[in-house]
PDB file of N, CA and C in Angstrom:
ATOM      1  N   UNK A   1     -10.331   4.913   9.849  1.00  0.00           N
ATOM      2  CA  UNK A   1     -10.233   5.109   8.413  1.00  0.00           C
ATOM      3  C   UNK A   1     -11.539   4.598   7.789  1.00  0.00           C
ATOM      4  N   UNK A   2     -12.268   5.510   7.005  1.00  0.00           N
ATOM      5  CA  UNK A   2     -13.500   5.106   6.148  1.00  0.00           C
ATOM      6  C   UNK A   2     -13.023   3.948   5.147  1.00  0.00           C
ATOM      7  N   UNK A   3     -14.344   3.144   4.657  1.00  0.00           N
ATOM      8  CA  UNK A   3     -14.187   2.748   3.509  1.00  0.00           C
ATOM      9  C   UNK A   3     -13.529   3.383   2.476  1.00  0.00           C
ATOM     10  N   UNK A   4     -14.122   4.616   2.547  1.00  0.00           N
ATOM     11  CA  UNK A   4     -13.303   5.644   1.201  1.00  0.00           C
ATOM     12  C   UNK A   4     -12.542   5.394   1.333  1.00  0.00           C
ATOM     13  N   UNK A   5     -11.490   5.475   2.498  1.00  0.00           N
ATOM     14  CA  UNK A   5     -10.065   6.358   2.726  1.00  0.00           C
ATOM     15  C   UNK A   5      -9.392   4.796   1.820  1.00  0.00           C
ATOM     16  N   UNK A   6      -9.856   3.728   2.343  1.00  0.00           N
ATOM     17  CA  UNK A   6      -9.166   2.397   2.184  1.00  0.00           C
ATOM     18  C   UNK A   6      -9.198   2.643   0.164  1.00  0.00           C
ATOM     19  N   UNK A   7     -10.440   2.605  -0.437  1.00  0.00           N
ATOM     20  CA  UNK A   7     -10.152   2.682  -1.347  1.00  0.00           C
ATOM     21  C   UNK A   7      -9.243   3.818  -2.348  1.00  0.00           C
ATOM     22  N   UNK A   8      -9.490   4.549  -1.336  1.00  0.00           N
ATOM     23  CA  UNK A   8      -8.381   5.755  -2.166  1.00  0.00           C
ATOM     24  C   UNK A   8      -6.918   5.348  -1.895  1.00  0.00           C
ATOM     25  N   UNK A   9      -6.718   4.605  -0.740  1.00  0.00           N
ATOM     26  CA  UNK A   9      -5.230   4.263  -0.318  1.00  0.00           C
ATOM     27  C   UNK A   9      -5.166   2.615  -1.743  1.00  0.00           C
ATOM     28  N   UNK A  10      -5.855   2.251  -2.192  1.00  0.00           N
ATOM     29  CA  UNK A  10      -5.974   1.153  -3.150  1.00  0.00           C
ATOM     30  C   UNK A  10      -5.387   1.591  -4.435  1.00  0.00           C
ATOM     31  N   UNK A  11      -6.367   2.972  -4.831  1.00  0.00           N
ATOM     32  CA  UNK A  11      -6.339   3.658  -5.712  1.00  0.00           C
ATOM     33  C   UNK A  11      -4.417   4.327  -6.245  1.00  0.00           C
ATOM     34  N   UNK A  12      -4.331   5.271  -5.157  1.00  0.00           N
ATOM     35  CA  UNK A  12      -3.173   5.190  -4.930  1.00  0.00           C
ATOM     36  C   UNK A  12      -1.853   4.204  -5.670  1.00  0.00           C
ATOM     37  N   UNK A  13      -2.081   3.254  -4.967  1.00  0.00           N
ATOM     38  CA  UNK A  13      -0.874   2.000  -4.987  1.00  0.00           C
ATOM     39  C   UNK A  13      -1.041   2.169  -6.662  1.00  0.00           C
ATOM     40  N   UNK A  14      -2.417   1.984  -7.230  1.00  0.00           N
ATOM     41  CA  UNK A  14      -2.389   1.358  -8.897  1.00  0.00           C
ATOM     42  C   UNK A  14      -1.763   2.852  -9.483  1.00  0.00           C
ATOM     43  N   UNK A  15      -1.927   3.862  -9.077  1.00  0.00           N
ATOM     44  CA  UNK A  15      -1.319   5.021 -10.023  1.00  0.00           C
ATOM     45  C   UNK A  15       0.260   5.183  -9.840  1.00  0.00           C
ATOM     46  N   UNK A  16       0.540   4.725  -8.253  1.00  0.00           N
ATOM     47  CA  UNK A  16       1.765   4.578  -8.776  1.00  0.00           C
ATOM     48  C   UNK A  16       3.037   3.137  -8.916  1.00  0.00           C
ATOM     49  N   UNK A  17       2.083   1.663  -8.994  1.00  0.00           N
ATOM     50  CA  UNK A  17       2.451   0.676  -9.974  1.00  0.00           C
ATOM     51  C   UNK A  17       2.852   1.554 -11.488  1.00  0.00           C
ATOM     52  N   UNK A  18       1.779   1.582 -11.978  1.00  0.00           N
ATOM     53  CA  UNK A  18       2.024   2.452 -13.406  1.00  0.00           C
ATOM     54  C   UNK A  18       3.023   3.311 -13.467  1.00  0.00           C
ATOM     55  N   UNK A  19       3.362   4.108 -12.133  1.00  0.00           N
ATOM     56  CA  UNK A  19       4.658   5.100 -12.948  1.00  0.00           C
ATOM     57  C   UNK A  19       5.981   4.568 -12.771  1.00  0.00           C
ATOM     58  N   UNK A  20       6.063   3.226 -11.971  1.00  0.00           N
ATOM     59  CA  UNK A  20       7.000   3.237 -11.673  1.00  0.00           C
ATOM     60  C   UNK A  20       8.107   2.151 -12.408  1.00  0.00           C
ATOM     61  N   UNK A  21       8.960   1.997 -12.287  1.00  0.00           N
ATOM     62  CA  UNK A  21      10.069   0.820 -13.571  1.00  0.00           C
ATOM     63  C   UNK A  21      10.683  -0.352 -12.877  1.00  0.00           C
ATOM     64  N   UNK A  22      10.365   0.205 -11.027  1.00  0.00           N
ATOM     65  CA  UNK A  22      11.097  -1.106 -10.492  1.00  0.00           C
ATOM     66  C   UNK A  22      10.298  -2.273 -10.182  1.00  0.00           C
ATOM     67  N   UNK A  23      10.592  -3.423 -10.543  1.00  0.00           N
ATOM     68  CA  UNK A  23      10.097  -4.268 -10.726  1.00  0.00           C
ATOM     69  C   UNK A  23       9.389  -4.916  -8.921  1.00  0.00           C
ATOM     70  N   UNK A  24      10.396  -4.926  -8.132  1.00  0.00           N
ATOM     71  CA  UNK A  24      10.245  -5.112  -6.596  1.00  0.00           C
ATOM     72  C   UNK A  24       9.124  -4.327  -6.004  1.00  0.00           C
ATOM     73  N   UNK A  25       9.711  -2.786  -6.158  1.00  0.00           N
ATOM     74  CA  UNK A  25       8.809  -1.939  -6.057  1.00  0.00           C
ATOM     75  C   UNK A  25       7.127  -2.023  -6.770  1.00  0.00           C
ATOM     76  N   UNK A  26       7.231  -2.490  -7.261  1.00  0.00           N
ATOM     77  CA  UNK A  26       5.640  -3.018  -7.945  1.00  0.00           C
ATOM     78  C   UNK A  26       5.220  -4.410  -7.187  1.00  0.00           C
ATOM     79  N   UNK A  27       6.103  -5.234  -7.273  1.00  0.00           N
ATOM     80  CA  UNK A  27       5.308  -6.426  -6.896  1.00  0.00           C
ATOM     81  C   UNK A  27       4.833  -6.207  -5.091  1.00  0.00           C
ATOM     82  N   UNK A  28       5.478  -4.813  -4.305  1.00  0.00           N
ATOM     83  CA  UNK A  28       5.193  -4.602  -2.862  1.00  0.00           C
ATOM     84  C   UNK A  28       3.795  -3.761  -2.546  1.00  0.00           C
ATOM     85  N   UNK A  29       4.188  -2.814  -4.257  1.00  0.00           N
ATOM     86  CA  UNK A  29       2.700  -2.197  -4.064  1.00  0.00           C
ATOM     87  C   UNK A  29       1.746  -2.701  -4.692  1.00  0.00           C
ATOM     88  N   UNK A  30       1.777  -3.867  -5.570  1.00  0.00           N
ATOM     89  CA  UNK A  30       0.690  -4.918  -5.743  1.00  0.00           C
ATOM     90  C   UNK A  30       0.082  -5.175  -4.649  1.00  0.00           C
ATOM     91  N   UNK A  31       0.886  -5.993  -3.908  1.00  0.00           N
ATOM     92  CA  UNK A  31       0.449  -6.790  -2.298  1.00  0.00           C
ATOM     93  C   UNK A  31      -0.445  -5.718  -1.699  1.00  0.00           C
ATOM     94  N   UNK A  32       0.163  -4.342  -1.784  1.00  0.00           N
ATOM     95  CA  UNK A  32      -0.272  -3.533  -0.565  1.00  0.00           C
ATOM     96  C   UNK A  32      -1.720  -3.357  -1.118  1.00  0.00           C
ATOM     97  N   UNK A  33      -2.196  -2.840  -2.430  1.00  0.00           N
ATOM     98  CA  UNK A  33      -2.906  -2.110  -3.301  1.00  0.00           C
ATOM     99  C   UNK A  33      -4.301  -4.035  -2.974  1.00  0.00           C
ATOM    100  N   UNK A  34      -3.655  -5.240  -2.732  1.00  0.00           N
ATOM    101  CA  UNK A  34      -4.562  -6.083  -2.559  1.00  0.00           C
ATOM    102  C   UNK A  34      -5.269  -6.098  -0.787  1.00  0.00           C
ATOM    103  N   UNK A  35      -4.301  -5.961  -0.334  1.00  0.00           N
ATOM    104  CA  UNK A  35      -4.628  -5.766   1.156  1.00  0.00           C
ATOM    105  C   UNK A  35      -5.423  -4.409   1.405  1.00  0.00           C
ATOM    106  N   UNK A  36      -5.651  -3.378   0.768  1.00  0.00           N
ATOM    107  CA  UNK A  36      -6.369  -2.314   1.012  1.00  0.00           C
ATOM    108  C   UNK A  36      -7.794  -2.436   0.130  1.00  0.00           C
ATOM    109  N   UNK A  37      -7.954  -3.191  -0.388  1.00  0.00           N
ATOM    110  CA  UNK A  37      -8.904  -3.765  -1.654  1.00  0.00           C
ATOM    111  C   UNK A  37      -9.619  -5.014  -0.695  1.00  0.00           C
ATOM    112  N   UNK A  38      -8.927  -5.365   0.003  1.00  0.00           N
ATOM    113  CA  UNK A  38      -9.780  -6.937   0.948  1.00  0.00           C
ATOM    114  C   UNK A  38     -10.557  -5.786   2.216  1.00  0.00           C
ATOM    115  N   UNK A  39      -9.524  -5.290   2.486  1.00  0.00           N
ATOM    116  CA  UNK A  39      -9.752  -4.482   4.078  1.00  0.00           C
ATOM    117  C   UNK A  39     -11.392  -3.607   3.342  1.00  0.00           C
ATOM    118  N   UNK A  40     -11.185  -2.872   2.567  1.00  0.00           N
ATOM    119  CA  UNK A  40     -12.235  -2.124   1.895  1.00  0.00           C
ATOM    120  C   UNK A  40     -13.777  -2.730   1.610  1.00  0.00           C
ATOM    121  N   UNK A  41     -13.345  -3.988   0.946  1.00  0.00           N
ATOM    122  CA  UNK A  41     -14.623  -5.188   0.641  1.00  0.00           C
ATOM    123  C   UNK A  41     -15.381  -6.173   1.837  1.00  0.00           C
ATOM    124  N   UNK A  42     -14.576  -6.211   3.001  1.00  0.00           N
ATOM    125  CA  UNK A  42     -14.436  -7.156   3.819  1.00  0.00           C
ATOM    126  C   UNK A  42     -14.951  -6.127   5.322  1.00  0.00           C
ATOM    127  N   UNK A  43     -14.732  -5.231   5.135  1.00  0.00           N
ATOM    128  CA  UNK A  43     -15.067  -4.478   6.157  1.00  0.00           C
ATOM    129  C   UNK A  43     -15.632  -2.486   5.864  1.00  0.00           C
ATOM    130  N   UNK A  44     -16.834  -2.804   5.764  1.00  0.00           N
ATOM    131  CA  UNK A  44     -17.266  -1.207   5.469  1.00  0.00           C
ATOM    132  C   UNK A  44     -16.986  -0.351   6.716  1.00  0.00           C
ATOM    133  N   UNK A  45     -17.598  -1.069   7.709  1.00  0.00           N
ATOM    134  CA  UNK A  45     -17.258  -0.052   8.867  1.00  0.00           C
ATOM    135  C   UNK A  45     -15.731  -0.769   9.849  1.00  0.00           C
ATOM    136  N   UNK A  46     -14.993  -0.489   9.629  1.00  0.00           N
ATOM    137  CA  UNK A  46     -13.521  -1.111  10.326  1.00  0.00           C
ATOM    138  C   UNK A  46     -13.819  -1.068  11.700  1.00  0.00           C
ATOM    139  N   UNK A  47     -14.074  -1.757  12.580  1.00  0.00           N
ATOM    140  CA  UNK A  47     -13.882  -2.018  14.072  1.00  0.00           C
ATOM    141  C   UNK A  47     -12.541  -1.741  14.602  1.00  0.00           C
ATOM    142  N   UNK A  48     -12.660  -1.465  16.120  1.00  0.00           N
ATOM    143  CA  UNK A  48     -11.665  -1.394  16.986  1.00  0.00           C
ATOM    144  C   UNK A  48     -10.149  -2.365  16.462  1.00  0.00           C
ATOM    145  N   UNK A  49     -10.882  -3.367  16.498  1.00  0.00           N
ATOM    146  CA  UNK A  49      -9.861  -4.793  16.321  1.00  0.00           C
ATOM    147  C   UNK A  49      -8.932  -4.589  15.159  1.00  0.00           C
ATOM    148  N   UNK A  50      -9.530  -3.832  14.185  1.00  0.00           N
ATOM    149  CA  UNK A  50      -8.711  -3.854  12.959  1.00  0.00           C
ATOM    150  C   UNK A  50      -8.123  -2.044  12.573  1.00  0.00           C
ATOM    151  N   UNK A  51      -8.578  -1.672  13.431  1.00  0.00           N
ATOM    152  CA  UNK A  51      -7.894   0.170  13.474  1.00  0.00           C
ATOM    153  C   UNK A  51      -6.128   0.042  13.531  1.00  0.00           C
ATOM    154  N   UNK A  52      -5.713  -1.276  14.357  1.00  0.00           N
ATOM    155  CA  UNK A  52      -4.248  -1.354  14.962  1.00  0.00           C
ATOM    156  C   UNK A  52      -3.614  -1.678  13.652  1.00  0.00           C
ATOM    157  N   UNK A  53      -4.558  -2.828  13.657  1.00  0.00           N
ATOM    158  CA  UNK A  53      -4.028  -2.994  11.565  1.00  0.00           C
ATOM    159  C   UNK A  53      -3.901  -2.169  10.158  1.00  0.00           C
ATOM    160  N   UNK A  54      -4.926  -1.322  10.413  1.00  0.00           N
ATOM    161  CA  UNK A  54      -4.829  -0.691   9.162  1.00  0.00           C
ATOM    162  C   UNK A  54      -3.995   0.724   9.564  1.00  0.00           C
ATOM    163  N   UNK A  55      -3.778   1.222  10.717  1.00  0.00           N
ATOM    164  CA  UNK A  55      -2.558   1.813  10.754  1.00  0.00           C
ATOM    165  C   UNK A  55      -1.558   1.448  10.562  1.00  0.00           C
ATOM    166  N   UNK A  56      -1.194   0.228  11.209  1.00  0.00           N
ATOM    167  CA  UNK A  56       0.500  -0.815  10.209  1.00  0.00           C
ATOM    168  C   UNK A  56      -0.020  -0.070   8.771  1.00  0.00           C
ATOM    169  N   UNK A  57      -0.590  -1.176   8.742  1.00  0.00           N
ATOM    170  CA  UNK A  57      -0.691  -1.007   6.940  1.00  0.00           C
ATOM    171  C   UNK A  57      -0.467   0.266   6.443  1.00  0.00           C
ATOM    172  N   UNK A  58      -1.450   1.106   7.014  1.00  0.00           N
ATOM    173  CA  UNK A  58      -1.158   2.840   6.662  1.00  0.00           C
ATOM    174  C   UNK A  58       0.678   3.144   6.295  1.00  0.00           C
ATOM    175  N   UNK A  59       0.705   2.440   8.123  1.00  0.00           N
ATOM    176  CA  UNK A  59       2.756   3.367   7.951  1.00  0.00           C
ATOM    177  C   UNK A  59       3.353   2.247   6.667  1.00  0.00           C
ATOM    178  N   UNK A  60       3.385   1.337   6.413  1.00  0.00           N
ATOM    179  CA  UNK A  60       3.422   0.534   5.372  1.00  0.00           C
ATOM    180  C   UNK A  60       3.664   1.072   4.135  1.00  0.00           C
ATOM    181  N   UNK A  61       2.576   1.888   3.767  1.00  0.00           N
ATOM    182  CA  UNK A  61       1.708   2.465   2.626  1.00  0.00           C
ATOM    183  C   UNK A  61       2.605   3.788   2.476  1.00  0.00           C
ATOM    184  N   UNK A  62       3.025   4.574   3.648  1.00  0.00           N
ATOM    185  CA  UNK A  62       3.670   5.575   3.368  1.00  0.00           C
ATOM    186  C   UNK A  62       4.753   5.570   2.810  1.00  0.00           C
ATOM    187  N   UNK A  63       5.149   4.523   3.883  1.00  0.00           N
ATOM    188  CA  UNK A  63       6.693   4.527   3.358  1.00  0.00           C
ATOM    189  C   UNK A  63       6.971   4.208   1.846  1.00  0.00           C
ATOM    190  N   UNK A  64       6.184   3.200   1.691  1.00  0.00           N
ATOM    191  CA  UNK A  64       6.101   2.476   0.072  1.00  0.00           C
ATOM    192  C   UNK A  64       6.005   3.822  -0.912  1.00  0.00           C
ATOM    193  N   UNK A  65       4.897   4.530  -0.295  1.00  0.00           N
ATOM    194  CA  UNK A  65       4.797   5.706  -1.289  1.00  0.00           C
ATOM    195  C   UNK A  65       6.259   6.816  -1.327  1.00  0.00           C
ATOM    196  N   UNK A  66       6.734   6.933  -0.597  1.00  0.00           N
ATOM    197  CA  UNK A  66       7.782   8.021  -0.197  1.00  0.00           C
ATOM    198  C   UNK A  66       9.237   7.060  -1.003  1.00  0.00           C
ATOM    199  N   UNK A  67       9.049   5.838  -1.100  1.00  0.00           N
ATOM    200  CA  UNK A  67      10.211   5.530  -1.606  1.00  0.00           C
ATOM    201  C   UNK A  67       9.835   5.321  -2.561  1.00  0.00           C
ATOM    202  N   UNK A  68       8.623   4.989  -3.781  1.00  0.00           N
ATOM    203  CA  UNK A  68       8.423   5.788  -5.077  1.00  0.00           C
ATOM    204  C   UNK A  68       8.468   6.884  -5.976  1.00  0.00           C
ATOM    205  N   UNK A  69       8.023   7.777  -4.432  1.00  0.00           N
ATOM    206  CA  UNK A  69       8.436   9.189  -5.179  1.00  0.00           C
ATOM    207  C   UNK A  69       9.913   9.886  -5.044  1.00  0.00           C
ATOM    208  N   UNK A  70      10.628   9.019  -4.119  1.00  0.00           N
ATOM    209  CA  UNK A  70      11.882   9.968  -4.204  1.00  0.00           C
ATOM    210  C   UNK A  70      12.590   9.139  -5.070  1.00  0.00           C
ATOM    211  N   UNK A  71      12.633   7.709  -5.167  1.00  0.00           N
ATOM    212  CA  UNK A  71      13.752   7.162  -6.184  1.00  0.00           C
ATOM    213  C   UNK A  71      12.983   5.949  -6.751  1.00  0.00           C
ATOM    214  N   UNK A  72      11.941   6.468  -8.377  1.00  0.00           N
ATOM    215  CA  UNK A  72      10.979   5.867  -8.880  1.00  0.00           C
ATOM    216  C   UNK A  72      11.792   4.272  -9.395  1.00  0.00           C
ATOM    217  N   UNK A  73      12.986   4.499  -9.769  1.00  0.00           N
ATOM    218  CA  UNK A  73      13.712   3.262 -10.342  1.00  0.00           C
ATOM    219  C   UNK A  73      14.297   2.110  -9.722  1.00  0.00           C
ATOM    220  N   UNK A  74      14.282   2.510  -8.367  1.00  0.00           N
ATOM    221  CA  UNK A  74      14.775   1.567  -7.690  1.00  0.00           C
ATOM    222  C   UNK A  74      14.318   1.278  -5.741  1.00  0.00           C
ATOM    223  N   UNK A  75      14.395   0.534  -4.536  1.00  0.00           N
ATOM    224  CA  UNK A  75      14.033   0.970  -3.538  1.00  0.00           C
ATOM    225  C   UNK A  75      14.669   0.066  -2.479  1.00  0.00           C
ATOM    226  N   UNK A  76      15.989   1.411  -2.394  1.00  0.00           N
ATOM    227  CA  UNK A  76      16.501   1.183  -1.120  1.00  0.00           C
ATOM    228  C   UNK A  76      15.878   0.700   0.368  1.00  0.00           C
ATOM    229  N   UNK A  77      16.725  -0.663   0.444  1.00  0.00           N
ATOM    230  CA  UNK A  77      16.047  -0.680   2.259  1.00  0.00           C
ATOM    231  C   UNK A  77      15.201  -1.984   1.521  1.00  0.00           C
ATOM    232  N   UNK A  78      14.900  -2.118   0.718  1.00  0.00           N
ATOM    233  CA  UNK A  78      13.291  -2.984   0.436  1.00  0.00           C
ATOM    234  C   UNK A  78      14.079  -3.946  -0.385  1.00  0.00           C
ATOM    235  N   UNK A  79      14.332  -5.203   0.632  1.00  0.00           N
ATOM    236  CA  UNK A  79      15.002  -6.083  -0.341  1.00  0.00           C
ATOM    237  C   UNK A  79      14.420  -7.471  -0.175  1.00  0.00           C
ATOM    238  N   UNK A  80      13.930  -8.176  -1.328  1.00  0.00           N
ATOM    239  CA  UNK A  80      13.206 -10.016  -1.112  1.00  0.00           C
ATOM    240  C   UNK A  80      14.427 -10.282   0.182  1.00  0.00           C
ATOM    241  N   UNK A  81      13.152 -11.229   0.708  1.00  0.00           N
ATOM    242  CA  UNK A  81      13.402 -12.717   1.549  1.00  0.00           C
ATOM    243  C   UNK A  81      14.425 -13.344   0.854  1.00  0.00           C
ATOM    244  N   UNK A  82      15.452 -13.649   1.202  1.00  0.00           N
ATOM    245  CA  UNK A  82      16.111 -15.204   0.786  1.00  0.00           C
ATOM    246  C   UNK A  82      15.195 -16.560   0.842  1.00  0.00           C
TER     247      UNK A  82
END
């Protein structure tokens, strides 16, 4: 994954913080939208070592996104730590 890609996956998270009303759901794509913002600043060219990582993160990222767009108000499955 390029630098770009990281910042567009950053980019991402903030457009859809903004559309969305659930409160959880924001504070996960905060986190994520910071971790793709470090990975981006911290590493222009991503090495071997961190490819394993930013695919987590990637499937991470999807899912986060897929459960914004199908049910913006709320997100099943995604529940705080006790």
């Amino acid at each position: 994954m390029s630098q770009a890609d990281l910042w567009n996956k950053a980019a991402e998270c903030t457009r859809t913080i903004e559309a969305t009303n659930d409160p959880f759901l924001r504070e996960m794509l905060t986190h994520l939208r910071t971790l793709w913002t470090n990975l981006a600043n911290e590493c222009p060219l991503p090495g071997n070592k961190l490819a394993d990582q930013i695919s987590t993160i990637g499937r991470i990222h999807d899912d986060l996104m897929q459960t914004a767009t199908t049910k913006p108000t709320s997100a099943p499955g995604l529940q705080p730590r006790p």
